[in-house]
Protein backbone atom coordinates (compact mmCIF):
# COMPACT_ATOMS: atom_id res chain seq x y z
CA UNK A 1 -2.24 15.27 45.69
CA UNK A 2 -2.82 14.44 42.19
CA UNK A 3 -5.79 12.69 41.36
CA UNK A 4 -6.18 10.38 38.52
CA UNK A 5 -8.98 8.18 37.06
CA UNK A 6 -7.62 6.41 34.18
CA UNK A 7 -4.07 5.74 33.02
CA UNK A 8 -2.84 4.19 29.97
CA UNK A 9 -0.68 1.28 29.60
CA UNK A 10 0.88 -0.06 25.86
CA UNK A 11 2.46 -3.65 25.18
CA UNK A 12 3.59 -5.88 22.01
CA UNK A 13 -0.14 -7.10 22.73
CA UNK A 14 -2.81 -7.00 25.35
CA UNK A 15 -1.83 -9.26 27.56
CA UNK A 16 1.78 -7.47 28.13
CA UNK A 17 -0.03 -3.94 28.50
CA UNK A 18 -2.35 -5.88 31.18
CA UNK A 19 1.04 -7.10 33.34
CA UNK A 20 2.43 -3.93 33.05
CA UNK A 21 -1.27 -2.05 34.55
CA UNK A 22 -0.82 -5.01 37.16
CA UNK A 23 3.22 -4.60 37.66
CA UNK A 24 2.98 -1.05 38.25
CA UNK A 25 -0.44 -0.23 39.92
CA UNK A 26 0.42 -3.27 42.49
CA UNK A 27 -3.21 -4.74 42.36
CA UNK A 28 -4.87 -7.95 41.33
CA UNK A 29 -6.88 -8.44 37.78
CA UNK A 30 -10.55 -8.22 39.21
CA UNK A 31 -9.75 -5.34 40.54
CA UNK A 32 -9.11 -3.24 37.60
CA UNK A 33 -11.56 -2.19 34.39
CA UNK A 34 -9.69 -2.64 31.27
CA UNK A 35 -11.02 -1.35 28.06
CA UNK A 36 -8.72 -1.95 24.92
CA UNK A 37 -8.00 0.89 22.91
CA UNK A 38 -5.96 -0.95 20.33
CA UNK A 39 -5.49 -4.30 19.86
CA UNK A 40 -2.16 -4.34 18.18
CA UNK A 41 -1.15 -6.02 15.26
CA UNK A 42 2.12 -7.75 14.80
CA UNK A 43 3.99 -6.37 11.76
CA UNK A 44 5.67 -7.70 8.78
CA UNK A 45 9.56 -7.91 8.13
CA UNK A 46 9.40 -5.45 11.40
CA UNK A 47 6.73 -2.74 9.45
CA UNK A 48 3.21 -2.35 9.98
CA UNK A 49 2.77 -3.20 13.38
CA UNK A 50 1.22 -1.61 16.40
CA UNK A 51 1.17 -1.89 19.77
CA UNK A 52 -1.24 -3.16 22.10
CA UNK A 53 -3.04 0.16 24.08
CA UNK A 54 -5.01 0.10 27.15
CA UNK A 55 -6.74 2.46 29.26
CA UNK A 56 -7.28 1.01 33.05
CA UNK A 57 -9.39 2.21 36.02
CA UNK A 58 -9.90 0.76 39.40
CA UNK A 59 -13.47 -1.29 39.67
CA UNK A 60 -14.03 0.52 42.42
CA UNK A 61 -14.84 3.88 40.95
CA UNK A 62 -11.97 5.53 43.23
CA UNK A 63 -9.40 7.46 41.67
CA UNK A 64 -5.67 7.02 41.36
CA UNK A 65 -3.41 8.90 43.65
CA UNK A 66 -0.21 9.99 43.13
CA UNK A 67 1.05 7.58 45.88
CA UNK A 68 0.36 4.22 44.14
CA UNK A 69 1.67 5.02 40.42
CA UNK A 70 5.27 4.71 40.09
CA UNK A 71 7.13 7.56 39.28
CA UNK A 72 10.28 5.85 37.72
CA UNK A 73 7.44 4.87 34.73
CA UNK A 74 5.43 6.68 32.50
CA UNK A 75 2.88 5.55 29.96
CA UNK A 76 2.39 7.29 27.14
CA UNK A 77 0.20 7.19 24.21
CA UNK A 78 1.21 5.67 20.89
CA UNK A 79 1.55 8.66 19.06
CA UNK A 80 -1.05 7.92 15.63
CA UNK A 81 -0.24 10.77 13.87
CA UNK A 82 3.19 9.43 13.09
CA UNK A 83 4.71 10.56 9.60
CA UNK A 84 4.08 7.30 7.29
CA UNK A 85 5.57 9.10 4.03
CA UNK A 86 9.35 11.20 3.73
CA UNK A 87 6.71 14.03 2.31
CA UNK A 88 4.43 14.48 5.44
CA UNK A 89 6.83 17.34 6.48
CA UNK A 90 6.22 19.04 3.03
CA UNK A 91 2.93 20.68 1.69
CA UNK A 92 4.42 21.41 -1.12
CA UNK A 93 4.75 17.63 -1.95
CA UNK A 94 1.82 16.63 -1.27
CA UNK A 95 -0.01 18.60 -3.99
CA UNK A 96 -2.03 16.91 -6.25
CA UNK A 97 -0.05 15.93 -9.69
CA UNK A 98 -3.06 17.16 -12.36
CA UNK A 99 -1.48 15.83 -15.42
CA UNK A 100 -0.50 12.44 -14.20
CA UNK A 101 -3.66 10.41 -14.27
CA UNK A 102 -4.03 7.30 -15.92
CA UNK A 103 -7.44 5.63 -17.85
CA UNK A 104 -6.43 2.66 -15.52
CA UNK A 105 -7.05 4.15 -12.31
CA UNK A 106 -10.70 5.62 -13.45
CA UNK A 107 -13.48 4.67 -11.04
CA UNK A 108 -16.57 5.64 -10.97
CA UNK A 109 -16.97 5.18 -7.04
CA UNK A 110 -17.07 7.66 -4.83
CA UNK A 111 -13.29 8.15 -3.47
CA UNK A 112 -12.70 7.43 -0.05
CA UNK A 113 -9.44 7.85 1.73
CA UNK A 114 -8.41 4.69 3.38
CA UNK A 115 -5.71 5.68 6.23
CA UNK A 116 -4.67 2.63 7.47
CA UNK A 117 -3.33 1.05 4.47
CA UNK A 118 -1.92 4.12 3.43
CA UNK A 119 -0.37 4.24 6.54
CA UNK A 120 1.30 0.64 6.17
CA UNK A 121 1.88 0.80 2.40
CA UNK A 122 3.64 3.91 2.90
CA UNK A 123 5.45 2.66 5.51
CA UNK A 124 6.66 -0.78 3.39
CA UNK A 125 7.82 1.25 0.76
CA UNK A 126 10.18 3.44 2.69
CA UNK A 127 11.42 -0.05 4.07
CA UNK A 128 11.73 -1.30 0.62
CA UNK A 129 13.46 2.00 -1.33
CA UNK A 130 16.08 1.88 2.12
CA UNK A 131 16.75 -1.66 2.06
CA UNK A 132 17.93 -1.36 -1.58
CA UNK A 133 19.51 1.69 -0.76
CA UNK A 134 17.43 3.59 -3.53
CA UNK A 135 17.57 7.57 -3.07
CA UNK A 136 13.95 8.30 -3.13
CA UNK A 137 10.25 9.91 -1.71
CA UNK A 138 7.28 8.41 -2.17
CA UNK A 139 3.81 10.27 -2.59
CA UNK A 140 0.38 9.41 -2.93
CA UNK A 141 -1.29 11.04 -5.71
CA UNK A 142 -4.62 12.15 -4.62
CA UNK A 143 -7.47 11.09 -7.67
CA UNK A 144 -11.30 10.41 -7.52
CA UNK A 145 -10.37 6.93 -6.98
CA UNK A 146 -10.19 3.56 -5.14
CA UNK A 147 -7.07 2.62 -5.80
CA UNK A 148 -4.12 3.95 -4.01
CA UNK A 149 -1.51 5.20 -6.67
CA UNK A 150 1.43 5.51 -4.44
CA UNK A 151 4.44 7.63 -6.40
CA UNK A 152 8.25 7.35 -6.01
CA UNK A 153 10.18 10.36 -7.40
CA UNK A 154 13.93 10.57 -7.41
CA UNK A 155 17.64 10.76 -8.38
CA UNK A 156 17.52 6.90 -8.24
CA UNK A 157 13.78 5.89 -8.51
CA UNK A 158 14.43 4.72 -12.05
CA UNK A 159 16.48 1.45 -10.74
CA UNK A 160 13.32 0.12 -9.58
CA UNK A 161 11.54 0.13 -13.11
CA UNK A 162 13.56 -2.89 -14.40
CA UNK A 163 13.35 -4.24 -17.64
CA UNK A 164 9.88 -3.65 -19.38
CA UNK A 165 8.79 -2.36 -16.03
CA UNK A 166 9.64 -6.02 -13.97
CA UNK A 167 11.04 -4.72 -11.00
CA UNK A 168 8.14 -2.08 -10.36
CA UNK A 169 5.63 -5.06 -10.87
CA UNK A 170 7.87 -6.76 -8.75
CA UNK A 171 7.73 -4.44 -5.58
CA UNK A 172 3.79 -4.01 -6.56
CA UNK A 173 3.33 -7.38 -5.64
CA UNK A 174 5.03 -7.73 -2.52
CA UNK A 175 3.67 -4.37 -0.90
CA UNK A 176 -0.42 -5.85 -1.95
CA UNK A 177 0.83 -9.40 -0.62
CA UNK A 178 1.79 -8.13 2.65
CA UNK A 179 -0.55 -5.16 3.04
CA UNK A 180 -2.99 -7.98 2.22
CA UNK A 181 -1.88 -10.33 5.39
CA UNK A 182 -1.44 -7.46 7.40
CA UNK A 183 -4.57 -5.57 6.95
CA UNK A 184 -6.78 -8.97 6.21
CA UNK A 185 -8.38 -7.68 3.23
CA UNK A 186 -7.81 -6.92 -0.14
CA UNK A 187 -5.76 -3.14 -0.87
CA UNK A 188 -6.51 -2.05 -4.44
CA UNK A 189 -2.80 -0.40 -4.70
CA UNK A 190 -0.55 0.35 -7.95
CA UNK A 191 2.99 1.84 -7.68
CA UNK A 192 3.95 3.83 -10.21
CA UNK A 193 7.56 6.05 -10.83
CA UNK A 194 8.20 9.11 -12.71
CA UNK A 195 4.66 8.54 -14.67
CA UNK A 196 6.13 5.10 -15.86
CA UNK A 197 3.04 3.55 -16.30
CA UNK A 198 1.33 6.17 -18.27
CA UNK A 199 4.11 5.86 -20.73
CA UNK A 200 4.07 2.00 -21.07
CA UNK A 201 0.12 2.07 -21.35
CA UNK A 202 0.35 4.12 -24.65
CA UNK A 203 3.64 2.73 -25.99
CA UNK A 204 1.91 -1.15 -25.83
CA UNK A 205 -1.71 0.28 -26.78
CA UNK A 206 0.50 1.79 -29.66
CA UNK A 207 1.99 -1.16 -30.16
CA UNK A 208 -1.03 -3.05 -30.55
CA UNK A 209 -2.74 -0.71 -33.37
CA UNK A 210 0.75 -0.81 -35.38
CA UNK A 211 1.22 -4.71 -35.47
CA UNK A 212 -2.93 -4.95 -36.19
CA UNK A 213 -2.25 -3.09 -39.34
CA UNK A 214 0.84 -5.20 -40.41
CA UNK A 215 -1.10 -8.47 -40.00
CA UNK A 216 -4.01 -6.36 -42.33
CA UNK A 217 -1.18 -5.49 -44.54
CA UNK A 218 0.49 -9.25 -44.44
CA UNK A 219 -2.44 -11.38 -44.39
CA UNK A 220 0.00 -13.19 -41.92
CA UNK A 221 -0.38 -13.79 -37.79
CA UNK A 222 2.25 -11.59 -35.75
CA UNK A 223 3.26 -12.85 -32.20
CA UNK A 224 3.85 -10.33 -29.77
CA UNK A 225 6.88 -10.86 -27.23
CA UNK A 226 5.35 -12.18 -23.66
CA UNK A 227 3.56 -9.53 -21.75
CA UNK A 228 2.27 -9.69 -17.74
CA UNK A 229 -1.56 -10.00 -18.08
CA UNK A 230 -2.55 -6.39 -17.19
CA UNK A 231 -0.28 -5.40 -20.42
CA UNK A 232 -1.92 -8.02 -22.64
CA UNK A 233 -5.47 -7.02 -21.25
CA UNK A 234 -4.06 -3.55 -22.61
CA UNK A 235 -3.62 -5.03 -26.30
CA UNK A 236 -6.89 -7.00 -26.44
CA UNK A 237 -9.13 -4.30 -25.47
CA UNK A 238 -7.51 -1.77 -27.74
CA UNK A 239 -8.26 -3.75 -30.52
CA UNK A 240 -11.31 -5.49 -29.48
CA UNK A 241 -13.20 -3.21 -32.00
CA UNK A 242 -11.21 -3.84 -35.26
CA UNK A 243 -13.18 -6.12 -36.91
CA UNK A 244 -10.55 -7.14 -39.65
CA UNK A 245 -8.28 -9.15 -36.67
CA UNK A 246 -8.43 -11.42 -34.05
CA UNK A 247 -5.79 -11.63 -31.05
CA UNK A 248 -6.13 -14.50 -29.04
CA UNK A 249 -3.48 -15.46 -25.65
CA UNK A 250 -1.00 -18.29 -25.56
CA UNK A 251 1.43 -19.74 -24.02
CA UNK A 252 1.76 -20.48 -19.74
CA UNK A 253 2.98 -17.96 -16.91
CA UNK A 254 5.69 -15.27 -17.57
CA UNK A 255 6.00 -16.95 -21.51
CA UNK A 256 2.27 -16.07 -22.19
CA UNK A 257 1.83 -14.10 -25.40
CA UNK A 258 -0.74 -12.76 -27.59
CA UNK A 259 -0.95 -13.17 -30.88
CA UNK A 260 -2.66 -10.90 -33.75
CA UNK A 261 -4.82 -12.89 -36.77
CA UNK A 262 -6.49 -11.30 -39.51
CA UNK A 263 -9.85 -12.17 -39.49
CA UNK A 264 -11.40 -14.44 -42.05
């Protein structure tokens, strides 16, 4: 006879993991100890979510034979180890990229790997790159940080920069919208493809130093086109020591500009 103390039952949420203990076990509620495992979590446009898990024992102390658990069903285990990102099957690309870091991403805080969101954010983005039938793999790349730089490298991963970068921004703030909602808190998460970002932080920071020095030049204000605030937080900073201009923000929402004055 096989003997068993504890069996494990899984549902869209508790309450369906507790009918099927009761369903198949053929007892009443008081007579069963139910400790919850997981929760569950109900996902987001069908990603993210987890089911319900259970582990059940009779109140009585006595074991479970083999004559009272059904052998037409089986409960199994959710399986957390489940491949979150198309490069989990490759070592080889999950290496750490050395030369792509970014002044952005610096922290001074002790790095600590966070394995639920990455879980769900990696999981969004393969949702995402599919839906829009982009040919891509995403990666996290691995730096002394608390952000999560999530990467997406391929034949088509290019599509999803958009003009002056609006499509990447774009997906950026869906996936921290939802993985906000889902995981109730805040996810400190950038996406960046084929080291876009590193380029477009020196090309504006460029940018910025060239037009200071025709204002010098002019004596004239220059208006810059609009930016998204983290570019035009890019521009003030990198001239926030030149004491022979002053830039100052205008404008409302995506028309919002800066513009460069020589000083007085």
């Amino acid at each position: 006879m096989v003997i068993i103390m504890v069996k494990i039952f899984t549902g869209k949420d508790v309450d369906e993991a507790t009918g099927a203990a009761l369903q198949e076990i053929g007892v009443e509620l008081e007579d069963l100890d139910i400790k919850v495992i997981n929760p569950g979590r109900s996902g987001i446009l069908g990603f993210g979510g987890e089911h319900a898990e259970i582990e059940v024992s009779l109140s009585n102390g006595e074991p479970f034979a083999d004559e009272v658990i059904s052998k037409n069903k089986v409960s199994k285990k959710i399986n957390r180890n489940r491949k979150t990102r198309k490069n989990d099957s490759s070592s080889e690309k999950n290496k750490i990229s050395e030369n792509k870091s970014s002044n952005k991403f610096e922290s001074n805080n002790k790095y600590e790997k966070d394995e639920e969101a990455e879980k769900l954010i990696g999981e969004l983005l393969d949702y995402f790159l599919g839906a829009m039938g982009v040919v891509a793999e995403t990666y996290i790349r691995e730096e002394e940080s608390e952000s999560l730089i999530f990467e997406i490298d391929g034949e088509d991963s290019g599509l999803l920069i958009g003009r002056r970068g609006e499509t990447l921004r774009s997906l950026q703030f869906l996936v921290r919208m939802i993985s906000k909602r889902q995981l109730e808190r805040q996810t400190n998460v950038y996406i960046d493809i084929q080291g876009y970002r590193d380029r477009r932080y020196r090309f504006i920071k460029n940018l910025a130093h060239k037009t200071a020095k025709r204002v010098i030049d002019l004596n004239e204000p220059i208006e810059l086109d609009p930016m998204p605030p983290n570019e035009r937080k890019i521009v003030h900073q990198s001239l926030s020591r030149n004491s022979r201009i002053v830039t100052e923000s205008r404008g409302k929402g995506n028309r919002r500009r800066i513009t460069i004055f020589p000083e007085d």
